[in-house]
N, C-alpha and C. Protein backbone atom coordinates (compact mmCIF):
# COMPACT_ATOMS: atom_id res chain seq x y z
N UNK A 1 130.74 129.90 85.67
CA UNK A 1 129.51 129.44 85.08
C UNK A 1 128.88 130.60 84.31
N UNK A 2 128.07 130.46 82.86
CA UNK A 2 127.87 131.07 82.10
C UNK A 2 126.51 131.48 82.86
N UNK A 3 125.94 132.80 82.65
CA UNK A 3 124.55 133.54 83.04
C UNK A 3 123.77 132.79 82.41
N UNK A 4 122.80 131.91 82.13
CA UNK A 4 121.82 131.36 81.36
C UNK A 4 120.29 132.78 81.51
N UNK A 5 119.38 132.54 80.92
CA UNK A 5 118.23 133.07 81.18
C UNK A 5 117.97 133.00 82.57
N UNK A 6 117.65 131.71 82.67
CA UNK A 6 116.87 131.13 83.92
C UNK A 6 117.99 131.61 85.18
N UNK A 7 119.04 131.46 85.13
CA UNK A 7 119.82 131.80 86.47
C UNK A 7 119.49 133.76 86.37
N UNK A 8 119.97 134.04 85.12
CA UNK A 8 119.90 135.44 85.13
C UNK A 8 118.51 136.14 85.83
N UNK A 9 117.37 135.45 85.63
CA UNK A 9 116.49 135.75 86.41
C UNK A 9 115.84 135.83 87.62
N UNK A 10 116.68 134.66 88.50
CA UNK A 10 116.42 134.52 89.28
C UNK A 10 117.51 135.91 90.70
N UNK A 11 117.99 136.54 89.66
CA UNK A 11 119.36 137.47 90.76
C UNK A 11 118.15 138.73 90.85
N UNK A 12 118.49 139.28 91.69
CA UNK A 12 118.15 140.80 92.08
C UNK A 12 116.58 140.37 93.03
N UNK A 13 115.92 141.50 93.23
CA UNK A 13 114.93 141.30 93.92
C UNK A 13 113.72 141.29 92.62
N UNK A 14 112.93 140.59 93.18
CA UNK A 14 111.57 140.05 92.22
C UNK A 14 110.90 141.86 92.01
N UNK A 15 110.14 141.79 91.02
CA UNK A 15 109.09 143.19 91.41
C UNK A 15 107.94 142.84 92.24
N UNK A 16 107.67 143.89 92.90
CA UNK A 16 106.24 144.12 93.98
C UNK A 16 105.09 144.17 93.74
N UNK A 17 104.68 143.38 92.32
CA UNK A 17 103.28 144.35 91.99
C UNK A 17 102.41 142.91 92.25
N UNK A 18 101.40 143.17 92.11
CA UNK A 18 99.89 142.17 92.15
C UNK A 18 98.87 142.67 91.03
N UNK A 19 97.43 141.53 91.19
CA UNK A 19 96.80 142.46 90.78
C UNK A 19 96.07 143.63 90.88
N UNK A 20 95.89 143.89 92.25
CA UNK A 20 95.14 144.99 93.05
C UNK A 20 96.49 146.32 92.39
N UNK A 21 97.68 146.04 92.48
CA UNK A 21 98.64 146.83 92.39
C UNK A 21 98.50 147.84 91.10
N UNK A 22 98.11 146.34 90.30
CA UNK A 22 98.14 146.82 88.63
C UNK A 22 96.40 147.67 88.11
N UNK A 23 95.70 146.75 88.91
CA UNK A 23 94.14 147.94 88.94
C UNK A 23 94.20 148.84 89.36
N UNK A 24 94.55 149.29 90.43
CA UNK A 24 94.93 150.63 91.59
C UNK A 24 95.98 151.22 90.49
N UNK A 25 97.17 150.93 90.31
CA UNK A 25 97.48 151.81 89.07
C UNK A 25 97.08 152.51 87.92
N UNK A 26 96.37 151.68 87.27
CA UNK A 26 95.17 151.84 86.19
C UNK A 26 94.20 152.58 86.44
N UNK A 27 93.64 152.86 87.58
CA UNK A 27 92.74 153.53 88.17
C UNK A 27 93.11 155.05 87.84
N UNK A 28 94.54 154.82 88.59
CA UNK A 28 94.68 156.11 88.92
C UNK A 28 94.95 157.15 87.89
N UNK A 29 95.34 156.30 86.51
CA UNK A 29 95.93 156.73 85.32
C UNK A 29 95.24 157.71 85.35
N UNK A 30 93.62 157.61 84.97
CA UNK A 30 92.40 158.70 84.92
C UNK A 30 92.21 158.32 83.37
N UNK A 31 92.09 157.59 82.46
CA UNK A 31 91.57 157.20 81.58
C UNK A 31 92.39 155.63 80.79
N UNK A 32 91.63 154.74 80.87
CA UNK A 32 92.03 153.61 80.86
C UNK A 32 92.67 153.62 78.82
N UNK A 33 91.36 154.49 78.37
CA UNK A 33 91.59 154.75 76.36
C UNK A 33 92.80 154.79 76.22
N UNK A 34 93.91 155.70 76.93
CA UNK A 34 95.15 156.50 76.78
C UNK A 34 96.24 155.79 77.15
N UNK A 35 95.59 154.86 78.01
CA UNK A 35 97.10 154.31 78.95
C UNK A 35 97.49 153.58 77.78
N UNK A 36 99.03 153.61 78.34
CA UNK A 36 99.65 152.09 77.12
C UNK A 36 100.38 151.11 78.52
N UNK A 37 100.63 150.22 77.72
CA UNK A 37 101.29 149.24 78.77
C UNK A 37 102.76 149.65 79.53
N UNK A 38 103.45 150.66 78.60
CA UNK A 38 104.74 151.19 79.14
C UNK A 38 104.53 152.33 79.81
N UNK A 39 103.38 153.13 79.87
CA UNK A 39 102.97 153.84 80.82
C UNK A 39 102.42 152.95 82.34
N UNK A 40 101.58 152.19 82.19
CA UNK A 40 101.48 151.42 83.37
C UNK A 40 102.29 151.08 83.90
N UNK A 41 103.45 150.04 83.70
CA UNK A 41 104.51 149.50 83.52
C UNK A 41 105.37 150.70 84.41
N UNK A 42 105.49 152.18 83.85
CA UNK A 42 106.49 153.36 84.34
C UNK A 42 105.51 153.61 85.66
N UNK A 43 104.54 153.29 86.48
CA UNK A 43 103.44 153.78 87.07
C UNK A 43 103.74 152.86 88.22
N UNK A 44 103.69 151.70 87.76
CA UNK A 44 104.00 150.67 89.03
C UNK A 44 105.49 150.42 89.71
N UNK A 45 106.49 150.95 88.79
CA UNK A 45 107.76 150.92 88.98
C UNK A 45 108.24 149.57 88.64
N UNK A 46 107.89 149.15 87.76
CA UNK A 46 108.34 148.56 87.19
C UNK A 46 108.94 148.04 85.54
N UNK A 47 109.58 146.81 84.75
CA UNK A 47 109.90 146.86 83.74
C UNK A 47 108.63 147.03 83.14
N UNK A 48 108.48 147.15 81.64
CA UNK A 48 107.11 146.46 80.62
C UNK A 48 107.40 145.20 81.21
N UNK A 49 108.58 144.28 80.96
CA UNK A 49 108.65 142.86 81.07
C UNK A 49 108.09 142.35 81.76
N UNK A 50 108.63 142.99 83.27
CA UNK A 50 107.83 142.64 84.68
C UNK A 50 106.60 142.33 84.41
N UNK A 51 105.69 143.47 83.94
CA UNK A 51 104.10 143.86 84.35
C UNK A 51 103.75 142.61 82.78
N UNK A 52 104.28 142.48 81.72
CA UNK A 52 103.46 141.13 81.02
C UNK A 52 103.77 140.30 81.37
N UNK A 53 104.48 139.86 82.58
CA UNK A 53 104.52 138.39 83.52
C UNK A 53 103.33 137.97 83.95
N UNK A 54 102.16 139.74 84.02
CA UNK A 54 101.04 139.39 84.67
C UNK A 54 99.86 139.83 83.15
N UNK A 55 99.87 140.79 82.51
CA UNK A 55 98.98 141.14 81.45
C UNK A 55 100.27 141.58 80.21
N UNK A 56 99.75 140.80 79.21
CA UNK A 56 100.28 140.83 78.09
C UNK A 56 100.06 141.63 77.01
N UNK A 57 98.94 142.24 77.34
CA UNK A 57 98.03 143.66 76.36
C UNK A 57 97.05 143.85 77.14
N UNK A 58 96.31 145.20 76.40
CA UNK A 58 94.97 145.91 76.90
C UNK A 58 94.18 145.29 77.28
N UNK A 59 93.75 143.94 76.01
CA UNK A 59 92.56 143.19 76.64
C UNK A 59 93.04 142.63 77.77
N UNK A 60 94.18 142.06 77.88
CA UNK A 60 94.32 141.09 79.30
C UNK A 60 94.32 141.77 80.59
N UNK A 61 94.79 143.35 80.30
CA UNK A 61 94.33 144.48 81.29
C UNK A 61 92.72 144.25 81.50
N UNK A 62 92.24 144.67 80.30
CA UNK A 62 90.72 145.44 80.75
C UNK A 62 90.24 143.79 81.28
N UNK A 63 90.70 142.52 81.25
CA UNK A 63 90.38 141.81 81.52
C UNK A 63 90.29 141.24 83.13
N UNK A 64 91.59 141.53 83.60
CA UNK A 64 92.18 141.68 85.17
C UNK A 64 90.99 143.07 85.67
N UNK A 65 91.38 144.28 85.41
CA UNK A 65 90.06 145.35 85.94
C UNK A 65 89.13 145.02 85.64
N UNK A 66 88.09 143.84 85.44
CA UNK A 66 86.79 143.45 85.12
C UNK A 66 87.22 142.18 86.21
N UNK A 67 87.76 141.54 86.74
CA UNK A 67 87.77 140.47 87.35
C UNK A 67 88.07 141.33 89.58
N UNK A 68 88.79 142.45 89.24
CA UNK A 68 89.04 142.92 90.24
C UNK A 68 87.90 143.93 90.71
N UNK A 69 87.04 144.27 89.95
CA UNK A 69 86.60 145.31 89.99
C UNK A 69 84.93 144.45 90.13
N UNK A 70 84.87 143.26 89.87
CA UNK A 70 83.37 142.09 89.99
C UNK A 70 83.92 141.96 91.48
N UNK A 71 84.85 141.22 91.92
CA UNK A 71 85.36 141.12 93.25
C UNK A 71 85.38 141.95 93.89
N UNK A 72 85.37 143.67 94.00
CA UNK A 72 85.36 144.59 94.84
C UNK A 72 83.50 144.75 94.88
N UNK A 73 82.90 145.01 94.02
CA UNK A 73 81.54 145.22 93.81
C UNK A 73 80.57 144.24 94.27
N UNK A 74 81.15 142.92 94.26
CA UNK A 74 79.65 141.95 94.42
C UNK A 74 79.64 141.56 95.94
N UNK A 75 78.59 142.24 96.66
CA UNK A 75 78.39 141.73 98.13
C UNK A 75 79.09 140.51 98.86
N UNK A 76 79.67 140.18 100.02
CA UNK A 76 80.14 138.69 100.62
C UNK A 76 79.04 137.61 100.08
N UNK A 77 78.13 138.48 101.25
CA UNK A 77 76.84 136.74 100.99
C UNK A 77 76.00 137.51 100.09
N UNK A 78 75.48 136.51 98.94
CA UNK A 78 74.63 136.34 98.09
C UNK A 78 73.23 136.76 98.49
N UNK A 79 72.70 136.90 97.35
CA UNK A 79 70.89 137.23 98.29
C UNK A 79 70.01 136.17 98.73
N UNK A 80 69.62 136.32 99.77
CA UNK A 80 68.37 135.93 100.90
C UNK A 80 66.95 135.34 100.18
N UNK A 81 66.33 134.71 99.34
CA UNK A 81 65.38 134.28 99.14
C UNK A 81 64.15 136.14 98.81
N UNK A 82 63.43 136.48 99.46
CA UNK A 82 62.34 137.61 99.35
C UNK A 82 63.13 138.76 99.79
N UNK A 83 64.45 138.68 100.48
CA UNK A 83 65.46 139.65 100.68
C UNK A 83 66.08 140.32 100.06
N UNK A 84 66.22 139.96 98.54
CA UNK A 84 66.76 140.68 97.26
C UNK A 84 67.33 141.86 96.87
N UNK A 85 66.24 142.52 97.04
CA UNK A 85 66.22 144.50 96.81
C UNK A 85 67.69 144.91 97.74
N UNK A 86 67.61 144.56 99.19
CA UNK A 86 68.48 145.64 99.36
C UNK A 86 70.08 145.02 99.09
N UNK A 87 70.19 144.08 98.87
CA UNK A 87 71.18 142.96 98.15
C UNK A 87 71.38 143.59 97.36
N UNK A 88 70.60 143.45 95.95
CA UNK A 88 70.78 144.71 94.97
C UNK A 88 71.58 146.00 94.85
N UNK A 89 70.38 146.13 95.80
CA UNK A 89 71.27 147.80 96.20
C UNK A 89 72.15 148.46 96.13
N UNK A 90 72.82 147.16 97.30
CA UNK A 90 74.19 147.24 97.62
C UNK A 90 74.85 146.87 96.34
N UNK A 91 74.60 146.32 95.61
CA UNK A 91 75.38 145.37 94.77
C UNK A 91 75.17 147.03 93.32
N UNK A 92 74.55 147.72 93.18
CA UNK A 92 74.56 148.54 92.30
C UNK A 92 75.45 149.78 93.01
N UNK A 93 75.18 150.02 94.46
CA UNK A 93 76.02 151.52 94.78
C UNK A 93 77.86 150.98 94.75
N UNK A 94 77.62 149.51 94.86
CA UNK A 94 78.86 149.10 94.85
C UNK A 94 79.76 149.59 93.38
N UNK A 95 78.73 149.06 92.52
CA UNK A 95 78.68 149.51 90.85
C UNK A 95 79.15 150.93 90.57
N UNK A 96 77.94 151.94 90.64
CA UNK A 96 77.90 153.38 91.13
C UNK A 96 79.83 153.66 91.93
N UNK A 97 80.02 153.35 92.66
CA UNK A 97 81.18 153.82 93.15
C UNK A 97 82.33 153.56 92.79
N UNK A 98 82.72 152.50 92.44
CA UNK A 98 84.24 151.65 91.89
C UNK A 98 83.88 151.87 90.23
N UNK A 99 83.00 151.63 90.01
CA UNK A 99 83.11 151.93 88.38
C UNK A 99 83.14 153.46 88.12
N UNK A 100 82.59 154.51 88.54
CA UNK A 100 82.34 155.76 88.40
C UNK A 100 84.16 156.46 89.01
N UNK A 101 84.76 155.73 89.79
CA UNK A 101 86.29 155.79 90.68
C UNK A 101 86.88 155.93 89.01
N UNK A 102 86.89 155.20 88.36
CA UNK A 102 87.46 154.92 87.02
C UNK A 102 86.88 155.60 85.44
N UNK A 103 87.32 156.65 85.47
CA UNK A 103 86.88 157.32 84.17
C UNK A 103 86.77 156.58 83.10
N UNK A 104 86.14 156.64 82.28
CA UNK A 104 85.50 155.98 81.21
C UNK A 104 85.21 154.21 81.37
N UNK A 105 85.47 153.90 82.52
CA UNK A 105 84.93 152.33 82.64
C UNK A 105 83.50 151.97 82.16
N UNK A 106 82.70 153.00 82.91
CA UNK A 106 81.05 152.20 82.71
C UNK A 106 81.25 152.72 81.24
N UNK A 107 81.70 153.25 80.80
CA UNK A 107 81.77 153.58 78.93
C UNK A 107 82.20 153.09 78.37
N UNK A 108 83.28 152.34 78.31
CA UNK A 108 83.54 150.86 77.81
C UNK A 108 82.95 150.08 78.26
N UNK A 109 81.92 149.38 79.17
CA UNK A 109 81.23 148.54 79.91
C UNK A 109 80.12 148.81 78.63
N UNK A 110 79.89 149.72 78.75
CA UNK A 110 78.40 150.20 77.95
C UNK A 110 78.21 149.48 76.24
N UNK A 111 79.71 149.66 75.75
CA UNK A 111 79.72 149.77 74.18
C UNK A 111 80.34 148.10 74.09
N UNK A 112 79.38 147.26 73.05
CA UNK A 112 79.62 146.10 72.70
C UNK A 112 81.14 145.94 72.85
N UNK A 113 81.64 144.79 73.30
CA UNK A 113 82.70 144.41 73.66
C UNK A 113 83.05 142.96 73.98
N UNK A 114 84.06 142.46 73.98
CA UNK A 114 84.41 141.11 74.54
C UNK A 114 84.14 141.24 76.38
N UNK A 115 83.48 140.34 76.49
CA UNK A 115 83.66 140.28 78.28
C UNK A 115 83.86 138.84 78.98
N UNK A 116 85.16 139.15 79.70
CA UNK A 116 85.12 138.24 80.35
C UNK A 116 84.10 137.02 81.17
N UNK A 117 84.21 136.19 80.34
CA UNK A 117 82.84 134.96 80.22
C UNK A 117 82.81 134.62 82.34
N UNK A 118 83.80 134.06 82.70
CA UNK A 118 84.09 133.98 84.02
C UNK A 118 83.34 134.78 85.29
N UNK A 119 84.46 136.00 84.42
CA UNK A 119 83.98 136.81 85.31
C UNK A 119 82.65 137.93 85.87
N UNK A 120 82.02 137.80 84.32
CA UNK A 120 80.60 138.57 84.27
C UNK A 120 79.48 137.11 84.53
N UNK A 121 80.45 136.21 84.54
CA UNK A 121 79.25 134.77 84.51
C UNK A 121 78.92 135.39 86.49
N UNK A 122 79.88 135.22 86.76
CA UNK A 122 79.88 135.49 88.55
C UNK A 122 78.78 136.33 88.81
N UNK A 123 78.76 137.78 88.35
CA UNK A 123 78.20 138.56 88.38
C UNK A 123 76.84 138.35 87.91
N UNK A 124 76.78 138.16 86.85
CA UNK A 124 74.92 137.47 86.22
C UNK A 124 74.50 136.44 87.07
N UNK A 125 75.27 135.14 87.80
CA UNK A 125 74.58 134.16 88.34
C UNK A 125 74.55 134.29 89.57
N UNK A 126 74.97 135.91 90.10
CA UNK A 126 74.70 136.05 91.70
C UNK A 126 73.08 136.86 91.44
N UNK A 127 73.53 137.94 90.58
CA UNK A 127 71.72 138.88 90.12
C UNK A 127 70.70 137.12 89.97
N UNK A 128 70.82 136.74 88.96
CA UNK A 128 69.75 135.77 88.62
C UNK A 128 69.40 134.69 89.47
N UNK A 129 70.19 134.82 90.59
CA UNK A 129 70.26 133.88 91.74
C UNK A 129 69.22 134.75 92.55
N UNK A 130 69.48 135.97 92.59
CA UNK A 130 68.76 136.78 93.68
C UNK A 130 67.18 136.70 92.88
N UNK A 131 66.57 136.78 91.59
CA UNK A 131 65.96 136.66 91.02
C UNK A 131 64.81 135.49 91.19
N UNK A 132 65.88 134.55 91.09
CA UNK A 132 65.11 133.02 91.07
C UNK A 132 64.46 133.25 92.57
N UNK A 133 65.34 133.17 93.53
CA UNK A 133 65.10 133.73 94.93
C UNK A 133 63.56 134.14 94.97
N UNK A 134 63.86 134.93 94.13
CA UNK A 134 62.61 136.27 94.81
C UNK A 134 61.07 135.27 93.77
N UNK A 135 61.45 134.62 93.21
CA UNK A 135 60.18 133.49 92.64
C UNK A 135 59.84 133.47 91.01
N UNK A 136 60.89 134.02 90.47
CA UNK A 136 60.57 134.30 89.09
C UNK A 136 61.64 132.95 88.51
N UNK A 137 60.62 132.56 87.54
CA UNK A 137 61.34 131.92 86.42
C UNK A 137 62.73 131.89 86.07
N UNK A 138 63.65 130.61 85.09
CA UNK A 138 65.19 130.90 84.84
C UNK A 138 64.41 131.95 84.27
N UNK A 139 64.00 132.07 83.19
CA UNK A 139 63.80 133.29 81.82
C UNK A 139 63.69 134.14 82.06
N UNK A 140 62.85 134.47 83.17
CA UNK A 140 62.55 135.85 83.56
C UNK A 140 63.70 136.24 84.69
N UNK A 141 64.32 135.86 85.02
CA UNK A 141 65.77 136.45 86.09
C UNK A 141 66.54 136.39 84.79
N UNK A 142 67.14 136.05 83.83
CA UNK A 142 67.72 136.14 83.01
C UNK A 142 67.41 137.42 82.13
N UNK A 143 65.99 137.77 81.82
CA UNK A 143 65.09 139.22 81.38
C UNK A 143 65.68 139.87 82.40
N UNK A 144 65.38 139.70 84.04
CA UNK A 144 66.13 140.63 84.87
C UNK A 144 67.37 141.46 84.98
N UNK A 145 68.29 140.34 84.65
CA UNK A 145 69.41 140.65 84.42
C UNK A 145 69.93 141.30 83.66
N UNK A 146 69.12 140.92 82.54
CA UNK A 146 69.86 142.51 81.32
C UNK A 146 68.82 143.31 81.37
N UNK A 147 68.25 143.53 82.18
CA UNK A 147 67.42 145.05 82.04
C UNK A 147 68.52 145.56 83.70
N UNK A 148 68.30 144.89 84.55
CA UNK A 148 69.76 145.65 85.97
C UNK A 148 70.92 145.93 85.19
N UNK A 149 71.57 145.07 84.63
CA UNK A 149 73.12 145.18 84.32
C UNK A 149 73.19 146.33 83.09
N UNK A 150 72.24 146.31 82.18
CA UNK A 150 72.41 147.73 81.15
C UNK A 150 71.76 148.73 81.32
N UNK A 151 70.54 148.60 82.50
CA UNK A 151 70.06 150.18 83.04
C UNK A 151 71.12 150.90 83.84
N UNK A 152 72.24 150.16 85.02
CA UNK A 152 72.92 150.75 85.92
C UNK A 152 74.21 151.23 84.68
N UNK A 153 74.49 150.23 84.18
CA UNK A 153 75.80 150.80 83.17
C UNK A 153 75.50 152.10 82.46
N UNK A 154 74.53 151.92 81.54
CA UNK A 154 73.91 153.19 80.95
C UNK A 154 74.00 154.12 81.42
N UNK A 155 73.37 154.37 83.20
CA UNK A 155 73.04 155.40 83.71
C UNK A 155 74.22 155.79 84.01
N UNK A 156 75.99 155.05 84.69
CA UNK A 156 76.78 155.55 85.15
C UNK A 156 77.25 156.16 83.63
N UNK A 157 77.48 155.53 82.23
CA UNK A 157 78.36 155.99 81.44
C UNK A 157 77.85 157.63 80.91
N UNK A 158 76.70 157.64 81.11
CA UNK A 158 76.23 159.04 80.99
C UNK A 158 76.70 160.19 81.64
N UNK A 159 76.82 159.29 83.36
CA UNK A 159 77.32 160.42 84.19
C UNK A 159 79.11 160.66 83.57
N UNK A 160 79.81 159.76 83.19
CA UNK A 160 80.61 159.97 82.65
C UNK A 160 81.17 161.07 81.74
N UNK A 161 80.00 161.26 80.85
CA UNK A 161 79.84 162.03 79.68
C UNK A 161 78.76 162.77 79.92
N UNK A 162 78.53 163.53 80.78
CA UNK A 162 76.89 164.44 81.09
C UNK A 162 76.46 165.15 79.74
N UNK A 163 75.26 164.82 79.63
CA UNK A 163 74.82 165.61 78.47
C UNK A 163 74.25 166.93 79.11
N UNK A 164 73.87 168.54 78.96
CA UNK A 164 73.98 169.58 79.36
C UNK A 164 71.86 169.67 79.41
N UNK A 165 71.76 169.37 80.89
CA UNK A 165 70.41 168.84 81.31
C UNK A 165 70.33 169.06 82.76
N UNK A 166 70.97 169.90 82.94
CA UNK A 166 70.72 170.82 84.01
C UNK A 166 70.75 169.48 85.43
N UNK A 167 69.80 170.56 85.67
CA UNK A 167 69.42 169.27 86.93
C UNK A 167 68.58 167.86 86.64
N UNK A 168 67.80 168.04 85.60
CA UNK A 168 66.99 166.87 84.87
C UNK A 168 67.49 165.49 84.86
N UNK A 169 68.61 165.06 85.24
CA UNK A 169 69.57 163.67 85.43
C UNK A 169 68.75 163.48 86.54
N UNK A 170 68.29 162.17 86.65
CA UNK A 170 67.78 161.69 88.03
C UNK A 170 69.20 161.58 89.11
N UNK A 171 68.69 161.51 90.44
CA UNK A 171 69.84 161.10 91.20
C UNK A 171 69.77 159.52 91.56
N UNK A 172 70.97 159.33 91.51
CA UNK A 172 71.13 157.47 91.11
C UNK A 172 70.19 157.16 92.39
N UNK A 173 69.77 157.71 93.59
CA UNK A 173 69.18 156.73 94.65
C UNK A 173 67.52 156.80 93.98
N UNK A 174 67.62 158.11 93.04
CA UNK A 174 65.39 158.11 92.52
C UNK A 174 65.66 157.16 91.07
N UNK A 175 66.93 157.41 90.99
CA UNK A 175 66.98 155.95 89.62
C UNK A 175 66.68 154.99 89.90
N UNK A 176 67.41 154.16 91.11
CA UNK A 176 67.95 153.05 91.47
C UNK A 176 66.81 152.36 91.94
N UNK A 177 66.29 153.31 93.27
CA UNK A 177 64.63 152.92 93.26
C UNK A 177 63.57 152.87 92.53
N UNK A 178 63.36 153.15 91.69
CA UNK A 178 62.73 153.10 90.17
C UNK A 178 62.92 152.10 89.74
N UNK A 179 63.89 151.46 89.38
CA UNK A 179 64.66 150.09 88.52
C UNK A 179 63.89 149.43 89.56
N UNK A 180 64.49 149.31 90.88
CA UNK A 180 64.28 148.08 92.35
C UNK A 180 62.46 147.70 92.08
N UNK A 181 61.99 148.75 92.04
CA UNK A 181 60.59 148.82 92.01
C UNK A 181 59.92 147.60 91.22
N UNK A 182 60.52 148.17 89.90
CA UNK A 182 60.33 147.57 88.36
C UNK A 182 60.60 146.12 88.29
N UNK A 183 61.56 145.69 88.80
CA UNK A 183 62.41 144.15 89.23
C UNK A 183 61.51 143.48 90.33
N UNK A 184 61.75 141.93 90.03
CA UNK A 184 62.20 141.16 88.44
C UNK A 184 61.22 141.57 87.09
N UNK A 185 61.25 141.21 86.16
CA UNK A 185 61.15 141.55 85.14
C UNK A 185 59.20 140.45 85.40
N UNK A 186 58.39 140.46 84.35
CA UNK A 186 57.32 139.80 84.73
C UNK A 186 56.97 139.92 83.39
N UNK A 187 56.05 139.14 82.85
CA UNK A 187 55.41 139.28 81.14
C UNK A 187 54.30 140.49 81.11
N UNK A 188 54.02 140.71 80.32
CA UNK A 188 53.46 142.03 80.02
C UNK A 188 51.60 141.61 80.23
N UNK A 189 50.72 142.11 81.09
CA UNK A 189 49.96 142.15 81.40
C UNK A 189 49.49 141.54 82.36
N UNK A 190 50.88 140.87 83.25
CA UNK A 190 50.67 140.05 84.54
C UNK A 190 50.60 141.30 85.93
N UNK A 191 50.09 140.95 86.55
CA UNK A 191 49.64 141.97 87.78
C UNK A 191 50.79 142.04 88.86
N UNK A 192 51.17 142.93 89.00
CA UNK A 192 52.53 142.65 89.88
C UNK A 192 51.92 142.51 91.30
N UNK A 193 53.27 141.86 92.11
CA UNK A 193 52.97 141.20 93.40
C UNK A 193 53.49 142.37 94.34
């Protein structure tokens, strides 16, 4: 019997990778700009072929590390009604740590880009959930949300790239509390609660 594709593929042992396999690789590269797919690919031990069974280019990469990396970061349970803040919290040092793990991530995070609709939807409708929660308006948890999601990015892609400011960088916990403070967002001359 002649080798067809399909039989030919099915001989030898399958490759080992996942997606945790292929983020954890990527990770480790130390700059996501540089990698190419046949470097990843040589990283996981496996073919190129293998690894576009699972990502077919960069975007479908940076797309998988934005879906793995919402799933490592966003708390089990959701926020608590007036419980919010330390929900937050967690949900930013989570940020702070796995994104900052990955050189230049919050710096591509930072600079206009395609983003996974799915997977940043997850992420915005758990914040604006915690929002509504806490008694504010859709509009104003939605105001919330992009003032949390581009103050924490901002602040990590900086640390990324330190500008030469001595000690003058806040430390993310006098940042973080600062932002928490500030949140939810409220119209301008309303008296905060």
């Amino acid at each position: 019997m002649a080798d067809t594709p399909t039989t030919r593929s099915r001989r030898g042992r399958p490759a080992q990778i996942s997606r945790e396999l292929i983020v954890d690789a990527a990770v480790s590269t130390g700059n996501l700009d540089t990698l190419t797919m046949r470097e990843l690919a040589t990283r996981l031990g496996v073919t190129h072929a293998a690894l576009y069974r699972w990502v077919k280019n960069r975007d479908q990469l940076s797309d998988l590390i934005n879906e793995v990396m919402v799933e490592r970061i966003l708390p089990a349970e959701g926020p608590r009604g007036a419980d919010w803040r330390p929900w937050l919290a967690d949900l930013a040092w989570g940020m702070h740590d796995h994104f900052l793990a990955l050189p230049g991530y919050a710096t591509r995070l930072s600079r206009p880009h395609r983003h996974t609709t799915e997977t940043f939807g997850r992420l915005r409708s758990s914040v604006t959930t915690a929002f509504t929660g806490a008694g504010v308006s859709p509009h104003l948890a939605e105001q919330s949300w992009y003032i949390f999601i581009t103050s924490i990015v901002s602040w990590l892609a900086v640390q990324e790239h330190p500008l030469d400011l001595g000690d003058s960088t806040p430390r993310f916990e006098l940042f973080l509390d600062t932002l928490l403070r500030g949140l939810p967002a409220q119209e301008p001359g309303a008296a905060r609660q």
